[in-house]
PDB file of N, CA and C in Angstrom:
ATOM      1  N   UNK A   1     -62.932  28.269  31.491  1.00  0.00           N
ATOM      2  CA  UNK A   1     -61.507  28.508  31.332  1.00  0.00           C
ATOM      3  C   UNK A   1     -61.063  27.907  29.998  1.00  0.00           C
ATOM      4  N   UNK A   2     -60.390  28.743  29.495  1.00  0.00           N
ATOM      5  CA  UNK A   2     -59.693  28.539  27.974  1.00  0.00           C
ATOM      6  C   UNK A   2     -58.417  27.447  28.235  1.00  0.00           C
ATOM      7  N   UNK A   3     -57.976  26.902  27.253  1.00  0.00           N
ATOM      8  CA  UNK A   3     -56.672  26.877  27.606  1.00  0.00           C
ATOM      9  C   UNK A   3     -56.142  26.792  26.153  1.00  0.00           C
ATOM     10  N   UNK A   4     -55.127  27.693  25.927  1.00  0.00           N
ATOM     11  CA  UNK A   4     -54.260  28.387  24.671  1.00  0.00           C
ATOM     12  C   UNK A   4     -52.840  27.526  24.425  1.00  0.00           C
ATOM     13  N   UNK A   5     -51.964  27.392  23.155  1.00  0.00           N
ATOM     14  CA  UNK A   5     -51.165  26.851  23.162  1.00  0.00           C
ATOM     15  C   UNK A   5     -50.212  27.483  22.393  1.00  0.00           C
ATOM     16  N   UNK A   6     -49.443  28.293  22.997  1.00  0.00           N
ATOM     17  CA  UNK A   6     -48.115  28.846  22.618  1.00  0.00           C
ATOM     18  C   UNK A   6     -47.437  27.956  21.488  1.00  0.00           C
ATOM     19  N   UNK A   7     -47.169  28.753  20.490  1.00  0.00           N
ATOM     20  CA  UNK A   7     -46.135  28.123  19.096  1.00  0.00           C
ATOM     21  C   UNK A   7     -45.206  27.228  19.626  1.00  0.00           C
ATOM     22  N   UNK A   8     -44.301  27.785  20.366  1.00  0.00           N
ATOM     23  CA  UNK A   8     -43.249  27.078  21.497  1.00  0.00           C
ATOM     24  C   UNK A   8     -43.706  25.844  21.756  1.00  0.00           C
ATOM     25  N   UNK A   9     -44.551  25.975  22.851  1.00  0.00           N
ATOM     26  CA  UNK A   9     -45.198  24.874  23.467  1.00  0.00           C
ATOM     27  C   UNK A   9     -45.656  23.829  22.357  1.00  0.00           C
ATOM     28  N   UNK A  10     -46.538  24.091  21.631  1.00  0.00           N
ATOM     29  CA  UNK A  10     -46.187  22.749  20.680  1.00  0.00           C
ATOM     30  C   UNK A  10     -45.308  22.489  19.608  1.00  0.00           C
ATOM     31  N   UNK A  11     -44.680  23.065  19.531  1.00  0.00           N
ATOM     32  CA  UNK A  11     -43.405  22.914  18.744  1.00  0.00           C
ATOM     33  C   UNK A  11     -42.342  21.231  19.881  1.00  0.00           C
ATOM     34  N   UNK A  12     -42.536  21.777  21.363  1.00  0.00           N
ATOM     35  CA  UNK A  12     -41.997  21.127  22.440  1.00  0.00           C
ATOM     36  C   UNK A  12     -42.352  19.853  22.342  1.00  0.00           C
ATOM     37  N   UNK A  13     -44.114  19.586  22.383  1.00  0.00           N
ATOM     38  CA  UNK A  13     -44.623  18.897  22.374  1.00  0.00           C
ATOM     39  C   UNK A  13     -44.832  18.035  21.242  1.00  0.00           C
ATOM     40  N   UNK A  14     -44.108  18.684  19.663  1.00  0.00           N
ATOM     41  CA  UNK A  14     -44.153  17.536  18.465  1.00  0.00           C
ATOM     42  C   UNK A  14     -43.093  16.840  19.055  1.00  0.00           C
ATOM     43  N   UNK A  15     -42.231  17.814  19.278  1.00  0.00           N
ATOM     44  CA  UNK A  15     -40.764  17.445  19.419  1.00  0.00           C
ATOM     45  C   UNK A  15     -40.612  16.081  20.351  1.00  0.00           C
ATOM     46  N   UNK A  16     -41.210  16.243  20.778  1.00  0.00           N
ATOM     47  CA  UNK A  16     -41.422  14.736  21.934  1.00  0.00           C
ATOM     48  C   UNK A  16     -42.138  13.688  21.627  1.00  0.00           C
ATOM     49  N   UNK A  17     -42.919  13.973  21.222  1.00  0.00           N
ATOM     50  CA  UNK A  17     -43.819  13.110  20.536  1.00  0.00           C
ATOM     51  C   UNK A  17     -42.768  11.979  19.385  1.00  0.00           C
ATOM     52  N   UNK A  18     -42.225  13.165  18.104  1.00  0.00           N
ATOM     53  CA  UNK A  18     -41.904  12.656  17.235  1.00  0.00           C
ATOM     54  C   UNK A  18     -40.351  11.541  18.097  1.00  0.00           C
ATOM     55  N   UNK A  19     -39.342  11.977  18.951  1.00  0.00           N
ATOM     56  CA  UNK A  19     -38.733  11.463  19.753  1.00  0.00           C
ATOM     57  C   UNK A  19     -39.082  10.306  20.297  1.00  0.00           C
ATOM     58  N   UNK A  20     -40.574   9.856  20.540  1.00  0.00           N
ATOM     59  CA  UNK A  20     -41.059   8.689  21.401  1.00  0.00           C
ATOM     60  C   UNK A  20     -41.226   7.840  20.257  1.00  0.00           C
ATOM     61  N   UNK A  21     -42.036   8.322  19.181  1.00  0.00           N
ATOM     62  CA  UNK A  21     -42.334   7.796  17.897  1.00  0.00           C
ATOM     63  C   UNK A  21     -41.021   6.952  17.374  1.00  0.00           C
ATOM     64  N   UNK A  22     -40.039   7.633  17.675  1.00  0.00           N
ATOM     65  CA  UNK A  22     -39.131   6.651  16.822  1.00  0.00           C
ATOM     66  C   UNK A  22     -39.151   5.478  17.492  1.00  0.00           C
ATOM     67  N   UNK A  23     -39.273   4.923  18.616  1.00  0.00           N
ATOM     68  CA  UNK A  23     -39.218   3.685  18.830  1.00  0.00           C
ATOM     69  C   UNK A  23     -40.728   2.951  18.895  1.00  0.00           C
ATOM     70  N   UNK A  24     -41.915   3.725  19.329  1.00  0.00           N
ATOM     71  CA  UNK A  24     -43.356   3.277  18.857  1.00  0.00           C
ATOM     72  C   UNK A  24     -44.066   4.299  18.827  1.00  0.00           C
ATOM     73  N   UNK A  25     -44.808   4.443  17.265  1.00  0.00           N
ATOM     74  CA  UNK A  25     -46.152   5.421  17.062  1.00  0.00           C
ATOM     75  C   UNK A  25     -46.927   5.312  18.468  1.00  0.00           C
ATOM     76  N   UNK A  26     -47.582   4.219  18.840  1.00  0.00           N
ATOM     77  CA  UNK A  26     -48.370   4.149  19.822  1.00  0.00           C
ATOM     78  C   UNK A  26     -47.995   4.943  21.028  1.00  0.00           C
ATOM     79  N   UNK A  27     -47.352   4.490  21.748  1.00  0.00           N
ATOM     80  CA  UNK A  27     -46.108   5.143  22.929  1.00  0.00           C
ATOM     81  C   UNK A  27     -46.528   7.015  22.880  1.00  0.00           C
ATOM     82  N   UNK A  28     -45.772   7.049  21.424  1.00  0.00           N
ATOM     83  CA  UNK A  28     -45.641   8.572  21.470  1.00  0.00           C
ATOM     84  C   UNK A  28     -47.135   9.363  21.277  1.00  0.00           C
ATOM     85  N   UNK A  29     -48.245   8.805  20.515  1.00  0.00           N
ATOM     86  CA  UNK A  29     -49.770   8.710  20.478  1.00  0.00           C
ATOM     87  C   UNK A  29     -50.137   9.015  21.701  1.00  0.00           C
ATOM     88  N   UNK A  30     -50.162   7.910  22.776  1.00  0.00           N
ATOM     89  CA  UNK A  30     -50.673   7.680  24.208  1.00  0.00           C
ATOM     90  C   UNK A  30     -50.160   8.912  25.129  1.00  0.00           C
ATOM     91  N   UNK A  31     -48.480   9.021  24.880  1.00  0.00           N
ATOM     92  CA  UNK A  31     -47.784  10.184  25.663  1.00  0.00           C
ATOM     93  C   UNK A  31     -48.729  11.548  25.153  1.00  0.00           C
ATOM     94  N   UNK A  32     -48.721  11.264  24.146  1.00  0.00           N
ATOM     95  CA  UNK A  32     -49.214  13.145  23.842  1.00  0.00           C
ATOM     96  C   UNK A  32     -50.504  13.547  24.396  1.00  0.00           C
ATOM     97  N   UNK A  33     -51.649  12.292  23.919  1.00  0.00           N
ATOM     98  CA  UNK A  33     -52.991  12.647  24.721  1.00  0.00           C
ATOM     99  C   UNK A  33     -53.088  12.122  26.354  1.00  0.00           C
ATOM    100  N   UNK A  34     -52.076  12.069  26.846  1.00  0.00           N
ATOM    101  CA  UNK A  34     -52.006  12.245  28.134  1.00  0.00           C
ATOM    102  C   UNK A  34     -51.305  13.675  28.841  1.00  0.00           C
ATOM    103  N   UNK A  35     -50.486  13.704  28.073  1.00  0.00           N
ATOM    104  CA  UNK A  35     -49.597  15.008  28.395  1.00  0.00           C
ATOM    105  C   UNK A  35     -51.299  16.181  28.340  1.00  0.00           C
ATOM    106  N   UNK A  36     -52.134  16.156  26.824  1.00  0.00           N
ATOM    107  CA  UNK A  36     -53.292  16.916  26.859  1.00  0.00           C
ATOM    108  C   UNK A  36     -54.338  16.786  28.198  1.00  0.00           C
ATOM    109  N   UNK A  37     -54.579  15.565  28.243  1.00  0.00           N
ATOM    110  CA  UNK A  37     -55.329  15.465  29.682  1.00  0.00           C
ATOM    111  C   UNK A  37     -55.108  16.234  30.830  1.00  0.00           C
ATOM    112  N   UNK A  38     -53.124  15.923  31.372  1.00  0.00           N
ATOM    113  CA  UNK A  38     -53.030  17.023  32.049  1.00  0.00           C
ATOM    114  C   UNK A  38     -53.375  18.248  32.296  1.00  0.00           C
ATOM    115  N   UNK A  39     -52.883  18.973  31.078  1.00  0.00           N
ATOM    116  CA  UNK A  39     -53.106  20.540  30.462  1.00  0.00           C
ATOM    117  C   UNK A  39     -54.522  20.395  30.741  1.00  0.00           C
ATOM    118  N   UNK A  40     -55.364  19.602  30.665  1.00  0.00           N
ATOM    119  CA  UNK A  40     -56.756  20.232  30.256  1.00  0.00           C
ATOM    120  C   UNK A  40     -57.664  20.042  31.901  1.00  0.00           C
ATOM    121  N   UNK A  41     -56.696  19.978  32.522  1.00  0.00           N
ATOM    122  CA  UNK A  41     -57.476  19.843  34.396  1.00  0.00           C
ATOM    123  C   UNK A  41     -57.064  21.021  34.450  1.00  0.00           C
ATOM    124  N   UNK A  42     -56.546  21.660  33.993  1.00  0.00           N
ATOM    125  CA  UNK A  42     -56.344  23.076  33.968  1.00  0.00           C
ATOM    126  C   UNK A  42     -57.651  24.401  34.179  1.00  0.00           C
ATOM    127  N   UNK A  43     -58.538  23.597  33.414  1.00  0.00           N
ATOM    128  CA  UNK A  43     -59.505  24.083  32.903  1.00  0.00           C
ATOM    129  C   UNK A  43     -60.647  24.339  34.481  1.00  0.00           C
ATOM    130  N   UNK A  44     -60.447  23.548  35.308  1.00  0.00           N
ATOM    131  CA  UNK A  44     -61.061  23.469  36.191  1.00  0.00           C
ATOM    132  C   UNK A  44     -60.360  24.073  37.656  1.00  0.00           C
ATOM    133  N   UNK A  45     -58.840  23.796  37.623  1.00  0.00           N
ATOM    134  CA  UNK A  45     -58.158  24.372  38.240  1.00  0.00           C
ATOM    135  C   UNK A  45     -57.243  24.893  37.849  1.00  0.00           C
ATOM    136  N   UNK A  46     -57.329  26.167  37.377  1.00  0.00           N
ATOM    137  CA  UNK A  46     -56.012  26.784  36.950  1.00  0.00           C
ATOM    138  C   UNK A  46     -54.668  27.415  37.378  1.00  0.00           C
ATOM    139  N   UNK A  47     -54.969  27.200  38.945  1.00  0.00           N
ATOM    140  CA  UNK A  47     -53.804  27.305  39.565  1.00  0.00           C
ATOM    141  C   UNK A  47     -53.253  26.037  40.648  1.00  0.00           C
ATOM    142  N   UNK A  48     -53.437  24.934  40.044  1.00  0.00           N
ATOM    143  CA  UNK A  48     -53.080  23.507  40.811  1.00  0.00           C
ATOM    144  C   UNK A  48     -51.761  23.597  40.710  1.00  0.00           C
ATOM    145  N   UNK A  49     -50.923  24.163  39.188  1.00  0.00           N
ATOM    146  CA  UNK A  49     -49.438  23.889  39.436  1.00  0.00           C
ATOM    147  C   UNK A  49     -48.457  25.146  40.613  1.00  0.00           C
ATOM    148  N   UNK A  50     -47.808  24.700  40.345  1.00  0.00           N
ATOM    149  CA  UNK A  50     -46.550  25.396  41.367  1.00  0.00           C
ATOM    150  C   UNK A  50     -46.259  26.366  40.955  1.00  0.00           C
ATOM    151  N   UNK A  51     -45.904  27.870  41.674  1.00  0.00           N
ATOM    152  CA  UNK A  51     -45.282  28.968  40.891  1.00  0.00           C
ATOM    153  C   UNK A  51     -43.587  27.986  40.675  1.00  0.00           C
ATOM    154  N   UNK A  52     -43.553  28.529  39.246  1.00  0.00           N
ATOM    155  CA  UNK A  52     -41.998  28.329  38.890  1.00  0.00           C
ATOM    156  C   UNK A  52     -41.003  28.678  39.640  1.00  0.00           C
ATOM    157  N   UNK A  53     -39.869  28.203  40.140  1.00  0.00           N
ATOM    158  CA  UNK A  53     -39.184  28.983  41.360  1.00  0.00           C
ATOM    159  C   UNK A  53     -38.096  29.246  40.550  1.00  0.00           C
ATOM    160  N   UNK A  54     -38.002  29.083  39.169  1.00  0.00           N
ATOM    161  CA  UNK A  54     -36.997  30.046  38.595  1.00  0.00           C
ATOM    162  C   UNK A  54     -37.484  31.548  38.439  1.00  0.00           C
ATOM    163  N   UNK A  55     -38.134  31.720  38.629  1.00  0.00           N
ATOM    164  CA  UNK A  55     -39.014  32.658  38.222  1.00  0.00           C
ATOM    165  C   UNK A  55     -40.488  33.589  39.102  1.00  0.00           C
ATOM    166  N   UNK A  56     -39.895  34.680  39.298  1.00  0.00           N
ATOM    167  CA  UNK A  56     -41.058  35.164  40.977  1.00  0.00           C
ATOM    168  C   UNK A  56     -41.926  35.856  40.725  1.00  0.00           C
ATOM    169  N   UNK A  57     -42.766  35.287  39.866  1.00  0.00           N
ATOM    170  CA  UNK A  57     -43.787  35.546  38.882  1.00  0.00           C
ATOM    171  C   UNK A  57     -45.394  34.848  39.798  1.00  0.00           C
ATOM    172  N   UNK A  58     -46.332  35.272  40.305  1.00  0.00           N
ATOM    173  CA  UNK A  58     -47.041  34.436  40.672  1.00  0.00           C
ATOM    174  C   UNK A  58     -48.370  33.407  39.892  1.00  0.00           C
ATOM    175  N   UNK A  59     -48.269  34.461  38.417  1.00  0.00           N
ATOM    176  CA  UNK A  59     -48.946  34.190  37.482  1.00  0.00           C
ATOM    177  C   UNK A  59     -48.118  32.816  36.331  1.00  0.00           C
ATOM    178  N   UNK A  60     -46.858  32.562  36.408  1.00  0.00           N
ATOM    179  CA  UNK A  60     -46.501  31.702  35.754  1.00  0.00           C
ATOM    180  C   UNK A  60     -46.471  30.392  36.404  1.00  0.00           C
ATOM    181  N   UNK A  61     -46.537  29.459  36.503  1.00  0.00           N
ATOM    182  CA  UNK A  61     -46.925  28.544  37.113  1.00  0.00           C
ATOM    183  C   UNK A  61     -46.747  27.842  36.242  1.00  0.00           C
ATOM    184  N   UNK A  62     -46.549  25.537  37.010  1.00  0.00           N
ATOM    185  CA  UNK A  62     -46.045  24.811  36.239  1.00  0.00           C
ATOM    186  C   UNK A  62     -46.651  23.569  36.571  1.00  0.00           C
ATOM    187  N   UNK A  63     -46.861  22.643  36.172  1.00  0.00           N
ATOM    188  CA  UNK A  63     -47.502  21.118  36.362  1.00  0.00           C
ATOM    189  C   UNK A  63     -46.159  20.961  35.415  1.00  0.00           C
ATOM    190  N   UNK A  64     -46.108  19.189  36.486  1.00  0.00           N
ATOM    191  CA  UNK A  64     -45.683  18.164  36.418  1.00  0.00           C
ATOM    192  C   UNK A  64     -45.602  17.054  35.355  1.00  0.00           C
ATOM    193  N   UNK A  65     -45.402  16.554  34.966  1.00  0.00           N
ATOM    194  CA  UNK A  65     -46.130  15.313  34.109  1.00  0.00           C
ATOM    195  C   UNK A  65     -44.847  14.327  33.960  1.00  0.00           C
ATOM    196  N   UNK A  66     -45.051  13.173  34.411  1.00  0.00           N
ATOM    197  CA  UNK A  66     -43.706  12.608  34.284  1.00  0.00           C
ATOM    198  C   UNK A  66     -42.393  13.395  34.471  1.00  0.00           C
ATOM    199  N   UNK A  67     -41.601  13.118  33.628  1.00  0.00           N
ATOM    200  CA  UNK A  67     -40.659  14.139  34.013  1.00  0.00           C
ATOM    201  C   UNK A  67     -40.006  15.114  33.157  1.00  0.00           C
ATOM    202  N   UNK A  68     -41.398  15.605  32.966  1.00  0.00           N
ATOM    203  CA  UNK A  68     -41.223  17.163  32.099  1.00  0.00           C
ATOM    204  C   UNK A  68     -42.105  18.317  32.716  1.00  0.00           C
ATOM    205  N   UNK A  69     -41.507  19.358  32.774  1.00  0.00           N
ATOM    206  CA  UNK A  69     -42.176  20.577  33.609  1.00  0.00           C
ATOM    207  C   UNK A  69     -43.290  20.772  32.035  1.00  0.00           C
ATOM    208  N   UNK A  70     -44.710  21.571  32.324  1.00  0.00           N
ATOM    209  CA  UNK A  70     -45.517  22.026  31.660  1.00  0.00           C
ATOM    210  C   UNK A  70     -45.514  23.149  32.153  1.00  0.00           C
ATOM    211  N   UNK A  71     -45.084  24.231  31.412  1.00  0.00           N
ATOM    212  CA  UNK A  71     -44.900  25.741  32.191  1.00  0.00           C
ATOM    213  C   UNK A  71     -46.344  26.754  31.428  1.00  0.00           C
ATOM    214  N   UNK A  72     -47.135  27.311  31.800  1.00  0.00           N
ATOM    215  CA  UNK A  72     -48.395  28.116  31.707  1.00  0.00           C
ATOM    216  C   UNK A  72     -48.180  29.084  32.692  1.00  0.00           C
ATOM    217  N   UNK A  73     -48.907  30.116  31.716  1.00  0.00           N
ATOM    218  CA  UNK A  73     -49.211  31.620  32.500  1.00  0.00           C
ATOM    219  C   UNK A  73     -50.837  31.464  32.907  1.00  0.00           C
ATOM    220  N   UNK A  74     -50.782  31.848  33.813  1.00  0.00           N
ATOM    221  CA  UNK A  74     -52.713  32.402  34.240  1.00  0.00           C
ATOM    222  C   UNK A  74     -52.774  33.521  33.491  1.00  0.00           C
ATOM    223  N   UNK A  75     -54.252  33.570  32.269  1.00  0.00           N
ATOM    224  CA  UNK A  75     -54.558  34.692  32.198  1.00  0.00           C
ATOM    225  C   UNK A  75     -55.650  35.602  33.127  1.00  0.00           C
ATOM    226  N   UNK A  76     -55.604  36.917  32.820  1.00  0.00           N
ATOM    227  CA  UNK A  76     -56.932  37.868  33.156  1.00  0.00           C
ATOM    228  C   UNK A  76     -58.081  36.913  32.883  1.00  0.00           C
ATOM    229  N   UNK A  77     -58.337  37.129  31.606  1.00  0.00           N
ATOM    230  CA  UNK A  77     -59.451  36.995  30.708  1.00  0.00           C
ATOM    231  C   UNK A  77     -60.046  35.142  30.826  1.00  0.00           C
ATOM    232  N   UNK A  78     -60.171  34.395  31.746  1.00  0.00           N
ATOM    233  CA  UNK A  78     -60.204  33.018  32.009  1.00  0.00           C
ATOM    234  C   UNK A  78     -59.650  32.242  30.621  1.00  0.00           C
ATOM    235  N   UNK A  79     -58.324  32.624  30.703  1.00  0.00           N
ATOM    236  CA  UNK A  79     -57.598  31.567  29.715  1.00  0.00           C
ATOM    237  C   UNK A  79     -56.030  31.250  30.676  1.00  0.00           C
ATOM    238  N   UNK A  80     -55.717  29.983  29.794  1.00  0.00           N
ATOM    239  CA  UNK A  80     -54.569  29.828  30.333  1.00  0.00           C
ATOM    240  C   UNK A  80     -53.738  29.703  28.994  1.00  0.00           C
ATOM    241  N   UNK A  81     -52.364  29.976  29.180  1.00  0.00           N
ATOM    242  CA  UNK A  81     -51.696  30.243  27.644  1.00  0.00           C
ATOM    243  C   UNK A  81     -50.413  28.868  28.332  1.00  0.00           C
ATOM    244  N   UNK A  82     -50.297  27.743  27.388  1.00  0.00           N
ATOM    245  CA  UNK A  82     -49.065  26.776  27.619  1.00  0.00           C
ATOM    246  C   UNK A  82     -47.732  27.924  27.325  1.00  0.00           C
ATOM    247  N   UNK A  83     -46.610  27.594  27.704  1.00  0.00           N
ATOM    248  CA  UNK A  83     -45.735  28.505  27.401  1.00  0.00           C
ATOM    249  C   UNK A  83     -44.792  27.526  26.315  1.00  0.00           C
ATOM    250  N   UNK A  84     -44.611  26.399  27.285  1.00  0.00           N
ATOM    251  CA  UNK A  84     -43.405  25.616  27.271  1.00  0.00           C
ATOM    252  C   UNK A  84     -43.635  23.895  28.177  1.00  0.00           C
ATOM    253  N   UNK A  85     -42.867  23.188  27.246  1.00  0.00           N
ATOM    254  CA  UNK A  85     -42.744  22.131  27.887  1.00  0.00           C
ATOM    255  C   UNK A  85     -41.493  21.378  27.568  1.00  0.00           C
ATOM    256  N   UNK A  86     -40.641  21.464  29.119  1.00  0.00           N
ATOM    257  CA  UNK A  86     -39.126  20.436  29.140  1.00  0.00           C
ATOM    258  C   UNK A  86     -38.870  19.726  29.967  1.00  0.00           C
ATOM    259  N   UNK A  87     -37.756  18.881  29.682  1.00  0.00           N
ATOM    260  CA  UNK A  87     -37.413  17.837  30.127  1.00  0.00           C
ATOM    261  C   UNK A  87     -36.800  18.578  31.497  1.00  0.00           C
ATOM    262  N   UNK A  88     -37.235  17.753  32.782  1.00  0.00           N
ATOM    263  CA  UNK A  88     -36.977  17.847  33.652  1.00  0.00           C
ATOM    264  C   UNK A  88     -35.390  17.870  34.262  1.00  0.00           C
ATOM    265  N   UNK A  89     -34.732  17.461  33.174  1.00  0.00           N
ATOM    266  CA  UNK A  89     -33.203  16.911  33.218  1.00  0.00           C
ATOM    267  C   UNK A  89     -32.499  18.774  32.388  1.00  0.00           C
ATOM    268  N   UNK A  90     -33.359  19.495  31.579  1.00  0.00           N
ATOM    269  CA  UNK A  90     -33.025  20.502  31.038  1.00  0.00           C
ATOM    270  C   UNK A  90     -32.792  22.006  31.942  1.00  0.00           C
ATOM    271  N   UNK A  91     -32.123  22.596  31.887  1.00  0.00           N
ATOM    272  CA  UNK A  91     -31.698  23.547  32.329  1.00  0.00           C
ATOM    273  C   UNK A  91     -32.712  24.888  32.062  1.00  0.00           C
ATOM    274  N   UNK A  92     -33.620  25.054  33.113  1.00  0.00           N
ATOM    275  CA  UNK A  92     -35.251  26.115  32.901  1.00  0.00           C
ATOM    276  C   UNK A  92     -34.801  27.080  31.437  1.00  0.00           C
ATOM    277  N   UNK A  93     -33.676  27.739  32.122  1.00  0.00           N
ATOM    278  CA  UNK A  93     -33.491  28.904  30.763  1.00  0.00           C
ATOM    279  C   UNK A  93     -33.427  28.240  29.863  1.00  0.00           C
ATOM    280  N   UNK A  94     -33.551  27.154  28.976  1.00  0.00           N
ATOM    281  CA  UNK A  94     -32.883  27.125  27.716  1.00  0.00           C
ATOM    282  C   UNK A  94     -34.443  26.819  27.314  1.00  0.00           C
ATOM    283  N   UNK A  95     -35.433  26.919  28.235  1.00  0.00           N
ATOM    284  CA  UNK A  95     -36.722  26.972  27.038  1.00  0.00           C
ATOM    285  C   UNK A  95     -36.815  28.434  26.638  1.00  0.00           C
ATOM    286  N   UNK A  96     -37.473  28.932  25.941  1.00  0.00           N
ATOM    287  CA  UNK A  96     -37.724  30.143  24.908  1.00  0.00           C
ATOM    288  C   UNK A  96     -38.540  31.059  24.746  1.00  0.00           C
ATOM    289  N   UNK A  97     -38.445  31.260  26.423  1.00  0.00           N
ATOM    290  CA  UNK A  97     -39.797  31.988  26.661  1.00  0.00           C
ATOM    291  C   UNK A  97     -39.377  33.634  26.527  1.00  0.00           C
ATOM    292  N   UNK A  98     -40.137  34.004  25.855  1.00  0.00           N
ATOM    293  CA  UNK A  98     -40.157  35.581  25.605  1.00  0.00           C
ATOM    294  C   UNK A  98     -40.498  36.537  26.837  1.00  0.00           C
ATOM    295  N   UNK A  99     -39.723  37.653  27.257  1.00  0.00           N
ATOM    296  CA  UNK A  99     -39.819  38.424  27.986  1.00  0.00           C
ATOM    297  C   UNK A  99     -41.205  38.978  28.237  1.00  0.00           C
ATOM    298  N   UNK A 100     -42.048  39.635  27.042  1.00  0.00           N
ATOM    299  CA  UNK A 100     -43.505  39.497  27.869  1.00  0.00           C
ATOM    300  C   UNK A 100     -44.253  38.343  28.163  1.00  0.00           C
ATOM    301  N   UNK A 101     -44.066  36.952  27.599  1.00  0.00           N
ATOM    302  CA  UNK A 101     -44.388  36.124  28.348  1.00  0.00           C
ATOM    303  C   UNK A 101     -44.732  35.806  29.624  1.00  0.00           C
ATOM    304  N   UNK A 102     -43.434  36.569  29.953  1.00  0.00           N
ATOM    305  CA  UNK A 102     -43.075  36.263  31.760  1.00  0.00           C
ATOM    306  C   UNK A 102     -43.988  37.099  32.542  1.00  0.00           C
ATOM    307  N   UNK A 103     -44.311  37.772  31.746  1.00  0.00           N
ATOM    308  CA  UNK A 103     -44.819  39.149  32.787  1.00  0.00           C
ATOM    309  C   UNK A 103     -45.961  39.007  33.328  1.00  0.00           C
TER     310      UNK A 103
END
């Protein structure tokens, strides 16, 4: 199993990073290659997260991580594509996921 990383998705993921960083490099260092760890049990189980319940999609699906959703599509082809990653406190729509995304 692949696992792919949507422009979005790390765009999300500097974005947080650089956010943690302002108060310690380390912190935001540690957060990111943990946040990767997650993503990368993926690899073994690619459908451990939850279907999204914004969304009645059975292929989009989401892990946890602290308290930010990690949103991924299952592919066909044994890959998984990150979509998106937000703050749990954020309102689902306002991440930026593109209509074939969803599909």
């Amino acid at each position: 199993m692949n696992i792919r990383w949507s422009e979005p998705a790390v765009m999300d993921l500097e974005n947080i990073r650089n956010y943690i960083a302002r108060d310690s490099e380390y912190y935001a260092a540690d957060f990111v290659a943990r946040v990767i760890g997650s993503v990368e049990k993926l690899c073994i189980l690619p459908r451990m997260g939850r279907k999204v319940p914004e969304i009645d999609n059975e292929k989009i699906r989401e892990i946890i991580f602290q308290n930010y959703r990690i949103v991924y599509r299952k592919e066909y082809d044994n890959e998984v594509l990150i979509l998106g990653i937000i703050h749990a406190a954020r309102e689902f729509n306002s991440i930026n996921l593109h209509p074939w995304e969803i599909r």
